[in-house]
PDB file of N, CA and C in Angstrom:
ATOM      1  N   UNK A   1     -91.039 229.953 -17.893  1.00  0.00           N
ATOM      2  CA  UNK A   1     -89.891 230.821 -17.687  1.00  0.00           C
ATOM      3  C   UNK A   1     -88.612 230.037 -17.958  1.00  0.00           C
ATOM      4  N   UNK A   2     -87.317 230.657 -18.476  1.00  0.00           N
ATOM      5  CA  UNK A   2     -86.118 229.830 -19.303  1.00  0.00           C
ATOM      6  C   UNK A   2     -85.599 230.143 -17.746  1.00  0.00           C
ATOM      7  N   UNK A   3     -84.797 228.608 -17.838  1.00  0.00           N
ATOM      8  CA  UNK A   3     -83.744 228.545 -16.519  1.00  0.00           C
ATOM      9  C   UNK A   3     -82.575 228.960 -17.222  1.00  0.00           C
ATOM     10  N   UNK A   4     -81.909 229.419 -18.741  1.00  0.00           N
ATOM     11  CA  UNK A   4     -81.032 230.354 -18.940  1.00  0.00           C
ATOM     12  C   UNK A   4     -81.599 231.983 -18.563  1.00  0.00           C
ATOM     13  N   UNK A   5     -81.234 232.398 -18.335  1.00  0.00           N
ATOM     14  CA  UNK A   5     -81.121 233.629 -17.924  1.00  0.00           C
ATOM     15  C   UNK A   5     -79.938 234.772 -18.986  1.00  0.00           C
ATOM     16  N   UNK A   6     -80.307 236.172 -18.941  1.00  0.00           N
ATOM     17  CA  UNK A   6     -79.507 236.455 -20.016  1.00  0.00           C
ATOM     18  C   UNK A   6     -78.151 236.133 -19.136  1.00  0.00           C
ATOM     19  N   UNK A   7     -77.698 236.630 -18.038  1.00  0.00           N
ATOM     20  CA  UNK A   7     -76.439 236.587 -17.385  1.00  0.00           C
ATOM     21  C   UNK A   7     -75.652 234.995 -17.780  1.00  0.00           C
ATOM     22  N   UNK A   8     -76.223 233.956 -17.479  1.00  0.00           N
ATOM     23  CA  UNK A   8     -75.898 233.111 -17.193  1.00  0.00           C
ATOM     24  C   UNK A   8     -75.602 232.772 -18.650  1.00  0.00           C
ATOM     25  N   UNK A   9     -76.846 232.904 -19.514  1.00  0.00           N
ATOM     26  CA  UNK A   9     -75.387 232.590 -21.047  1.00  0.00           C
ATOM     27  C   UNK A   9     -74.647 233.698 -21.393  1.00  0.00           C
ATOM     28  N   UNK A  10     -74.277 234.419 -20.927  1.00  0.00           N
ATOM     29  CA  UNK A  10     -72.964 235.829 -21.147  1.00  0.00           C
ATOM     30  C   UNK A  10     -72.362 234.990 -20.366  1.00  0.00           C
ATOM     31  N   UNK A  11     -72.392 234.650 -19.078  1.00  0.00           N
ATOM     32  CA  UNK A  11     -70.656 233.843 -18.405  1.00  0.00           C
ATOM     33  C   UNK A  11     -70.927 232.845 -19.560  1.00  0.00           C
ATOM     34  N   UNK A  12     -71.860 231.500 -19.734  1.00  0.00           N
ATOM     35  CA  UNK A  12     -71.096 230.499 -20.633  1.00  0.00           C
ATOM     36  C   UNK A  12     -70.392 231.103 -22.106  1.00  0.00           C
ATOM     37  N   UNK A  13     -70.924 232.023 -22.055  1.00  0.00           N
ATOM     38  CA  UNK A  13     -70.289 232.412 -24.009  1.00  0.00           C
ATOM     39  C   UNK A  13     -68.918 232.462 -23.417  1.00  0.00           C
ATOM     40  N   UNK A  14     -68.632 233.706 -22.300  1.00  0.00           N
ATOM     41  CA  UNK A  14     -67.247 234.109 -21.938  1.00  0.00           C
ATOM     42  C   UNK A  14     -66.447 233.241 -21.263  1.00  0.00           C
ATOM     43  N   UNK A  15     -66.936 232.377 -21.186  1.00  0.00           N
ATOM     44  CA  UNK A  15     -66.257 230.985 -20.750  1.00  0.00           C
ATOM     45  C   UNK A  15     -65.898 230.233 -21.485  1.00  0.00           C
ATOM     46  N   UNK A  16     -66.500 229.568 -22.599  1.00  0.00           N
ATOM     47  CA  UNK A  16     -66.438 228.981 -23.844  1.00  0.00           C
ATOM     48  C   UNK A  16     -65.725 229.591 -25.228  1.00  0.00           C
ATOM     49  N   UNK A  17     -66.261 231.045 -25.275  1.00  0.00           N
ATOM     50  CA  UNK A  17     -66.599 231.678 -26.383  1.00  0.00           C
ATOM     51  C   UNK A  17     -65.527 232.527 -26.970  1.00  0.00           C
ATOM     52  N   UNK A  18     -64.730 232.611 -24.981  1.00  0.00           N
ATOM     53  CA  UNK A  18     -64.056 233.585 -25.564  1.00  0.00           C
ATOM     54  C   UNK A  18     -64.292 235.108 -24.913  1.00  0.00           C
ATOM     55  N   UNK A  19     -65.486 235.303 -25.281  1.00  0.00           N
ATOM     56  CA  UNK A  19     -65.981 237.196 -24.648  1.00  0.00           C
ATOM     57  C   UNK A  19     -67.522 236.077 -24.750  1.00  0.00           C
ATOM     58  N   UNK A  20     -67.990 237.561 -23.999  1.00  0.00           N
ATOM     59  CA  UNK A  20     -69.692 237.507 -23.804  1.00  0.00           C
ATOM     60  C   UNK A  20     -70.185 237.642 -25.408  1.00  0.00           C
ATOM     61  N   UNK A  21     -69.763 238.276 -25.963  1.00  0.00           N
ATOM     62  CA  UNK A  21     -70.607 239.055 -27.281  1.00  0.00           C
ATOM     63  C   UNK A  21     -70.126 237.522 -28.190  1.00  0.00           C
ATOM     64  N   UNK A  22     -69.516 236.780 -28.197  1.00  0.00           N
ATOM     65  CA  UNK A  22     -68.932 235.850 -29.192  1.00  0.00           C
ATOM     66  C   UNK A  22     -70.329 234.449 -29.138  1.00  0.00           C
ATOM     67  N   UNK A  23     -71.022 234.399 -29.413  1.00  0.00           N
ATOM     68  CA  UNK A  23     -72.208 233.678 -29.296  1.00  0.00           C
ATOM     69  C   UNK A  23     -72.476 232.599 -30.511  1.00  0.00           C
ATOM     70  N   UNK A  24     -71.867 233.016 -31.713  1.00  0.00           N
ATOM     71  CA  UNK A  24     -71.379 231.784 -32.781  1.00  0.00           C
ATOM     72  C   UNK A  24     -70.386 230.850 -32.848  1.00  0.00           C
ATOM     73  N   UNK A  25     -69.299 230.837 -31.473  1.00  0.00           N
ATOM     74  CA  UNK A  25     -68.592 229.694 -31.818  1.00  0.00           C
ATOM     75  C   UNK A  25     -68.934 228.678 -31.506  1.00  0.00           C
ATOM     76  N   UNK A  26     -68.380 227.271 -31.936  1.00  0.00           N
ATOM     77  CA  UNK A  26     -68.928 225.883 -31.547  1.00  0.00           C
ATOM     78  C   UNK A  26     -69.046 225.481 -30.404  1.00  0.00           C
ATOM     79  N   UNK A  27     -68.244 226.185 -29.634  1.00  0.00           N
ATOM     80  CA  UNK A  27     -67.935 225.518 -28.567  1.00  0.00           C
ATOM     81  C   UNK A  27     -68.560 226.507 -27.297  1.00  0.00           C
ATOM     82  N   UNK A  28     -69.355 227.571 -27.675  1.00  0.00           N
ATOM     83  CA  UNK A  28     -70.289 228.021 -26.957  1.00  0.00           C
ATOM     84  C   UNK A  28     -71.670 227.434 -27.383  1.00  0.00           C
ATOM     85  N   UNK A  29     -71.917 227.523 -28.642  1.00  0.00           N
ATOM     86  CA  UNK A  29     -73.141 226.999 -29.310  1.00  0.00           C
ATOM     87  C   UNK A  29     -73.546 225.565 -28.546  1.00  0.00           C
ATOM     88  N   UNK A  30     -72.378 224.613 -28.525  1.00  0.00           N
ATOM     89  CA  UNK A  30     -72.556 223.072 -27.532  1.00  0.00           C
ATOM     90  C   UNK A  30     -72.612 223.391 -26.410  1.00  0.00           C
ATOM     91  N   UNK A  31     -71.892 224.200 -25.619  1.00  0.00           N
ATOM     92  CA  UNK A  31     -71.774 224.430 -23.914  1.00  0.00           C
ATOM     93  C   UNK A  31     -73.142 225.224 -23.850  1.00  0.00           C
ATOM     94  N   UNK A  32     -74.284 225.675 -24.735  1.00  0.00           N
ATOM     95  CA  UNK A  32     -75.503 226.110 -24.362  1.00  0.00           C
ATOM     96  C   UNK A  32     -76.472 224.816 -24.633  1.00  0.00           C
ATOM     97  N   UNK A  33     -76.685 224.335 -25.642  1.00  0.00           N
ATOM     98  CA  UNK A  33     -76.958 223.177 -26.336  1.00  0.00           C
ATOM     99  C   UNK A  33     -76.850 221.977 -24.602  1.00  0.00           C
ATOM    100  N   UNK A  34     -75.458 221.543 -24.095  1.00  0.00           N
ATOM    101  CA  UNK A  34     -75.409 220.929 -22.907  1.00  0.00           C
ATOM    102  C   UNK A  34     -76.717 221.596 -21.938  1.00  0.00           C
ATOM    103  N   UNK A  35     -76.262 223.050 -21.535  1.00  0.00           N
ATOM    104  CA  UNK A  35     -77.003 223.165 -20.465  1.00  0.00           C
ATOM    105  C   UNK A  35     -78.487 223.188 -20.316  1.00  0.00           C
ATOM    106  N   UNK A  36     -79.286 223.229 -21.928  1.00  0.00           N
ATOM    107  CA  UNK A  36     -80.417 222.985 -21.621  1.00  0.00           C
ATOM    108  C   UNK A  36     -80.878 221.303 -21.946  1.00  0.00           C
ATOM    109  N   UNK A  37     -79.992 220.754 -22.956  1.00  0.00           N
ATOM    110  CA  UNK A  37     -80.321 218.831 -22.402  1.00  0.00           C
ATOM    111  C   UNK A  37     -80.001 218.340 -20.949  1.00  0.00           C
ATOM    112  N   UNK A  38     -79.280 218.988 -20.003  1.00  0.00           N
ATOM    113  CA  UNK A  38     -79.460 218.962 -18.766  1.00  0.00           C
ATOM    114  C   UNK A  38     -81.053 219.678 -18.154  1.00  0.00           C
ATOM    115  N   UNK A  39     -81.399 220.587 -18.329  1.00  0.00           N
ATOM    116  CA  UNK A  39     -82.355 221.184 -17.322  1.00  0.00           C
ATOM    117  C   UNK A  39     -83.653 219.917 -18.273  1.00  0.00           C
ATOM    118  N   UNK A  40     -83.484 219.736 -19.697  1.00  0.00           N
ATOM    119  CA  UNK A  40     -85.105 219.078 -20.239  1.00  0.00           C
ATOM    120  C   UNK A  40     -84.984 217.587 -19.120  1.00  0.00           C
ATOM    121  N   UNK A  41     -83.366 217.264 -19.509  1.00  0.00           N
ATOM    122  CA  UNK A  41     -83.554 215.561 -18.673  1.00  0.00           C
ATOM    123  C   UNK A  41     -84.351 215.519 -17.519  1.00  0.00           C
ATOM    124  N   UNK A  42     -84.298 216.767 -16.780  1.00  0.00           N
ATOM    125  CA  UNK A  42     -84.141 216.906 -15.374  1.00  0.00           C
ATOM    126  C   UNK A  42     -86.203 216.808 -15.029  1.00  0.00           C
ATOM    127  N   UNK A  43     -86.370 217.910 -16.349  1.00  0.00           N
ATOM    128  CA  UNK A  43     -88.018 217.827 -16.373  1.00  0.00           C
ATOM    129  C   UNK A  43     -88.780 216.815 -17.163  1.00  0.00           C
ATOM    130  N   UNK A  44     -88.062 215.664 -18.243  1.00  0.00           N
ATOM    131  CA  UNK A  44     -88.565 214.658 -18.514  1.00  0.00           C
ATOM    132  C   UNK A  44     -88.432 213.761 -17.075  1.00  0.00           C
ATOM    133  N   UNK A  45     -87.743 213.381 -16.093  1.00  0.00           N
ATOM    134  CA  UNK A  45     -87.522 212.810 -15.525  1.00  0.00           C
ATOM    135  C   UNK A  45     -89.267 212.753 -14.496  1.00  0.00           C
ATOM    136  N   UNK A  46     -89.475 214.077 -14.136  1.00  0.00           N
ATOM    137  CA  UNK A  46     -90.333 213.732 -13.390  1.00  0.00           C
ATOM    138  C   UNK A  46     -91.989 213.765 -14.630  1.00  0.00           C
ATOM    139  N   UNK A  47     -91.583 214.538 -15.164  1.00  0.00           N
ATOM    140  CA  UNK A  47     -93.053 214.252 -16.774  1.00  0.00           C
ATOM    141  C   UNK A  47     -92.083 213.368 -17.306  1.00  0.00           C
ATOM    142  N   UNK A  48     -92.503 212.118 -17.043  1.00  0.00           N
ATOM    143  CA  UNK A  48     -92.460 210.747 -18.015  1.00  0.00           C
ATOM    144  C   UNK A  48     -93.365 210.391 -19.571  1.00  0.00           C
ATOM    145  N   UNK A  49     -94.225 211.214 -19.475  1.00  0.00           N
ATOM    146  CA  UNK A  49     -95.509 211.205 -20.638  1.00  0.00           C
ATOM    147  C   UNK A  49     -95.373 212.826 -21.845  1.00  0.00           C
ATOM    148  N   UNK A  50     -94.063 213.466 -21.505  1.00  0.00           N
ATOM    149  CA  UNK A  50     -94.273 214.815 -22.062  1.00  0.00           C
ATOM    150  C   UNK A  50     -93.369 214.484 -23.581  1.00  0.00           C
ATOM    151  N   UNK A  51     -94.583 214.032 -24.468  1.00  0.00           N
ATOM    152  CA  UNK A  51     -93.723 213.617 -25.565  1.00  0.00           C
ATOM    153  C   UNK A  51     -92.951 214.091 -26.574  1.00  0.00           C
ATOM    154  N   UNK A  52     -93.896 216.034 -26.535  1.00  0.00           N
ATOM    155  CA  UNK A  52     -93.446 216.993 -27.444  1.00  0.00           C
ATOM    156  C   UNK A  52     -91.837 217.452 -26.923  1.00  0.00           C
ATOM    157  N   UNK A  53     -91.668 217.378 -25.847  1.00  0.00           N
ATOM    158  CA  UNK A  53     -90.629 217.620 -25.170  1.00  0.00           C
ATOM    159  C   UNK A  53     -89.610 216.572 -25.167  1.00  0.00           C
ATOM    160  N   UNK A  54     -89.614 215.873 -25.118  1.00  0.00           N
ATOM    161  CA  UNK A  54     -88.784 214.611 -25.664  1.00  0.00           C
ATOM    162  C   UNK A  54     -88.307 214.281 -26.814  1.00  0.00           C
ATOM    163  N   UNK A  55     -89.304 214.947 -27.802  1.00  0.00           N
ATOM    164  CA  UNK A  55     -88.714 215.403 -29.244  1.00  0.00           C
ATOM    165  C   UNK A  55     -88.064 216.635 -29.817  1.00  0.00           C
ATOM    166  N   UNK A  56     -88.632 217.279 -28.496  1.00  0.00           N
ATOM    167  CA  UNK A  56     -87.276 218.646 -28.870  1.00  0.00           C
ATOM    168  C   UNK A  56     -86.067 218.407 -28.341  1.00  0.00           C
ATOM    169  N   UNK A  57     -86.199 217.557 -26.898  1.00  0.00           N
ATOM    170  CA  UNK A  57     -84.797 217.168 -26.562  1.00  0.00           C
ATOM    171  C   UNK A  57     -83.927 216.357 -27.588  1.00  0.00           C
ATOM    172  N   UNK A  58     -84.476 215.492 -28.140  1.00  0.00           N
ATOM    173  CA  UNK A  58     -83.652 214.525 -29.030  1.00  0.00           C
ATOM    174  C   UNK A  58     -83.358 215.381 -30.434  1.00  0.00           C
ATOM    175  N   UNK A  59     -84.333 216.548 -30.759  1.00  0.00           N
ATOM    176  CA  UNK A  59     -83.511 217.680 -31.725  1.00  0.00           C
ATOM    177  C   UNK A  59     -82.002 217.973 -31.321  1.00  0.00           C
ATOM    178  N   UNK A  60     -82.189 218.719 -29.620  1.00  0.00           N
ATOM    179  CA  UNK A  60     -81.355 219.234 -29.375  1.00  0.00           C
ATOM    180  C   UNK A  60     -79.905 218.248 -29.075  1.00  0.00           C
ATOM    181  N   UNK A  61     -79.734 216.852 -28.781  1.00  0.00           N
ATOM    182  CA  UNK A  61     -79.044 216.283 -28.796  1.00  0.00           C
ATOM    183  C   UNK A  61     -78.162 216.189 -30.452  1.00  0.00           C
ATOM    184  N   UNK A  62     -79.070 215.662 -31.331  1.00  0.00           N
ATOM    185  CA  UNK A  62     -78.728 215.677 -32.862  1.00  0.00           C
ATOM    186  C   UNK A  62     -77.854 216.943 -33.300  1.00  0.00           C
ATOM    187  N   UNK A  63     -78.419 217.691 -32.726  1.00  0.00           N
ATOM    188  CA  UNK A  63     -77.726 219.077 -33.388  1.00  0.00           C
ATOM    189  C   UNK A  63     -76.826 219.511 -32.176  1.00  0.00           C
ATOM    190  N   UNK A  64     -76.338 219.080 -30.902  1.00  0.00           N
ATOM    191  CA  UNK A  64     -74.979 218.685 -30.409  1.00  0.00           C
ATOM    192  C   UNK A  64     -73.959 218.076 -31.431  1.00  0.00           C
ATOM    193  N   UNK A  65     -74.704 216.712 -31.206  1.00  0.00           N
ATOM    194  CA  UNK A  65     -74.144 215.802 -32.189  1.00  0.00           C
ATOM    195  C   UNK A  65     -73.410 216.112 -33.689  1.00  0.00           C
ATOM    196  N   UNK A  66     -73.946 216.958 -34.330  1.00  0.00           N
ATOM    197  CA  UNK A  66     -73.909 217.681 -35.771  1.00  0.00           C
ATOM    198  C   UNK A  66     -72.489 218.863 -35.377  1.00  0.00           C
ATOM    199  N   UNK A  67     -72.767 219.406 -34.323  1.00  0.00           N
ATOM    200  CA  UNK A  67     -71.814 220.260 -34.115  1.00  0.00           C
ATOM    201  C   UNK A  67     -70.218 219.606 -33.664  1.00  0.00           C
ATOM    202  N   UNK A  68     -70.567 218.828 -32.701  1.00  0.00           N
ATOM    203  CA  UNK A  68     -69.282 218.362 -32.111  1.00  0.00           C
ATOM    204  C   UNK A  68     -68.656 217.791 -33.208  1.00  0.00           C
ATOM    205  N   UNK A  69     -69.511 216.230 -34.123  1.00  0.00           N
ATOM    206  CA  UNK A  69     -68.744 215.809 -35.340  1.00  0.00           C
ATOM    207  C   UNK A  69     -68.395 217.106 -36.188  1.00  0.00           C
ATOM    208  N   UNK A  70     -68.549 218.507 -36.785  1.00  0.00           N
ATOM    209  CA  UNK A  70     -67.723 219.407 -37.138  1.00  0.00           C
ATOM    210  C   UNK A  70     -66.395 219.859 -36.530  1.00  0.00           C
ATOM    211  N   UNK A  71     -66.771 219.779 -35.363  1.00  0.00           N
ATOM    212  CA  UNK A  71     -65.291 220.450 -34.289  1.00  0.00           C
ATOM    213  C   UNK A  71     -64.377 219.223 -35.008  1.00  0.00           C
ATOM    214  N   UNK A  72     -65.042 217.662 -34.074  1.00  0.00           N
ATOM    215  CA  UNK A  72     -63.726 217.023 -34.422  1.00  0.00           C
ATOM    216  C   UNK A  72     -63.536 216.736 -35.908  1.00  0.00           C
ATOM    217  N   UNK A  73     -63.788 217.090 -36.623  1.00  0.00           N
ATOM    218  CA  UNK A  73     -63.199 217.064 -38.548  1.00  0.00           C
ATOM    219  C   UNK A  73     -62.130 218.201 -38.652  1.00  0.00           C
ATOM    220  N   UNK A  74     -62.535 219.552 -37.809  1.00  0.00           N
ATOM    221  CA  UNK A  74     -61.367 220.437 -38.209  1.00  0.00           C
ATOM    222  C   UNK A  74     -61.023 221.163 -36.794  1.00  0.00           C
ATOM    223  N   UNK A  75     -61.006 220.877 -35.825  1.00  0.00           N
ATOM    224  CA  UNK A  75     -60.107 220.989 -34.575  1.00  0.00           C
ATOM    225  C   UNK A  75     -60.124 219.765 -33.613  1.00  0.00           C
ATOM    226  N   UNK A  76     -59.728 219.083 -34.013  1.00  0.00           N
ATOM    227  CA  UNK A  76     -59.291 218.172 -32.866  1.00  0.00           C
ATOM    228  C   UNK A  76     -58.636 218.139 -31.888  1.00  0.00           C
ATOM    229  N   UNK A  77     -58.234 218.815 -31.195  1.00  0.00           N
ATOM    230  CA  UNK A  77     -57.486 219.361 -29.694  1.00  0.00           C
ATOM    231  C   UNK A  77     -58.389 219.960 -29.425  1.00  0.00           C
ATOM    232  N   UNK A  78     -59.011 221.161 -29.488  1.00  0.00           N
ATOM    233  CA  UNK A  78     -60.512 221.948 -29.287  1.00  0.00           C
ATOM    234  C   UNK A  78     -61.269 221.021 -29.146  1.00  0.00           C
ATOM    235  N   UNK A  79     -61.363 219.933 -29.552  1.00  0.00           N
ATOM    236  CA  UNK A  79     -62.884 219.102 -29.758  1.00  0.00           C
ATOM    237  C   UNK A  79     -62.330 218.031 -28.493  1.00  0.00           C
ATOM    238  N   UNK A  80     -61.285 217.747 -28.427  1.00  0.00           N
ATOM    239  CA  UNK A  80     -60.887 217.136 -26.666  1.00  0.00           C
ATOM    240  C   UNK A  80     -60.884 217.757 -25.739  1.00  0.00           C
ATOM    241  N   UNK A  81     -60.604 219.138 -25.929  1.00  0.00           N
ATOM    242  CA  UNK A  81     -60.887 219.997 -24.614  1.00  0.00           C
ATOM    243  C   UNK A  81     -61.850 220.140 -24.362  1.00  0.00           C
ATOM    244  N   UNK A  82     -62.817 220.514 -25.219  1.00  0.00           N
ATOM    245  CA  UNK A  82     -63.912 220.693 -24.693  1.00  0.00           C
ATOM    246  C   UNK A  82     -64.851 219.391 -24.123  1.00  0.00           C
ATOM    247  N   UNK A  83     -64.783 218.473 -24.841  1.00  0.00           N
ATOM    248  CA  UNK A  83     -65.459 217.228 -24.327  1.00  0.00           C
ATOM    249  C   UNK A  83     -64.970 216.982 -22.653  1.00  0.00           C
ATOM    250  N   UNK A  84     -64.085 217.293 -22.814  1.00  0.00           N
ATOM    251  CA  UNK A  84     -63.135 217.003 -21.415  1.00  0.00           C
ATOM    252  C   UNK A  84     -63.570 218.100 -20.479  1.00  0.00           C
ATOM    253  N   UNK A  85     -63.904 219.295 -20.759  1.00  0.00           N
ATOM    254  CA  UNK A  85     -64.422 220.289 -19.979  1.00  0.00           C
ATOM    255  C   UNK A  85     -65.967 220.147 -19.509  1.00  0.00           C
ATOM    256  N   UNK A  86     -66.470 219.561 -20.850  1.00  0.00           N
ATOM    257  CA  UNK A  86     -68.123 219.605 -20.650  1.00  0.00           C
ATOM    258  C   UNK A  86     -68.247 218.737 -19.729  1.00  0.00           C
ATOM    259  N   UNK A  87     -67.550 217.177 -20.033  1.00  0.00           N
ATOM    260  CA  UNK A  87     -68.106 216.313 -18.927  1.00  0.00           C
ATOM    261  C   UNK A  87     -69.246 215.367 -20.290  1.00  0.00           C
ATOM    262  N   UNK A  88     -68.478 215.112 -21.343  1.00  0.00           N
ATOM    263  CA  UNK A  88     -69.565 214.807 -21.764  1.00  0.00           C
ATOM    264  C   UNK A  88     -69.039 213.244 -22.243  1.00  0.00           C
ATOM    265  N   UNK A  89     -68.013 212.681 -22.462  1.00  0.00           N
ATOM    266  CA  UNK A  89     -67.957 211.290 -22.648  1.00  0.00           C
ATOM    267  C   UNK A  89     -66.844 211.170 -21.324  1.00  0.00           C
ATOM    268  N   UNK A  90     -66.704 209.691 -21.141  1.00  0.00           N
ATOM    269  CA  UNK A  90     -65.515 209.538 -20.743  1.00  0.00           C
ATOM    270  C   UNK A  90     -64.607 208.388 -21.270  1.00  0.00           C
TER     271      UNK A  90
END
């Protein structure tokens, strides 16, 4: 069972996105992207041996990664806010 829920990505889109229905911008696409490399860490942590899962996590990091280096090439104020919102460097 997904620990997103439909509700719960309608607030992040409309939080991120803009509106609920806005589900292609970058900066919802990463703020969903975050919340499930949080919930996998959380279940690699206690499955130490779950390897298929460890390789989808490190997909899903890459293709963070892929997205954010787009933000910061052509919004750079957007691409600090949001880092700064996510909690994701410091």
């Amino acid at each position: 069972m997904s620990h997103l829920t439909t509700e719960k990505k309608a607030s992040i889109f409309a939080e991120f996105g803009g509106k609920a229905t806005n589900t292609g911008s970058i900066e919802a696409q990463v703020a969903i992207l975050t919340e499930r490399i949080a919930h996998i860490s959380q279940h690699l942590q206690a499955n130490k041996k779950d390897y298929s899962t460890h390789r989808g996590l490190m997909q899903m990091v890459g293709q963070r990664k892929r997205l954010l280096t787009y933000m910061q090439k052509t919004n750079l104020q957007g691409y600090r806010a949001l880092i700064e919102k996510l909690g994701l460097r410091k």
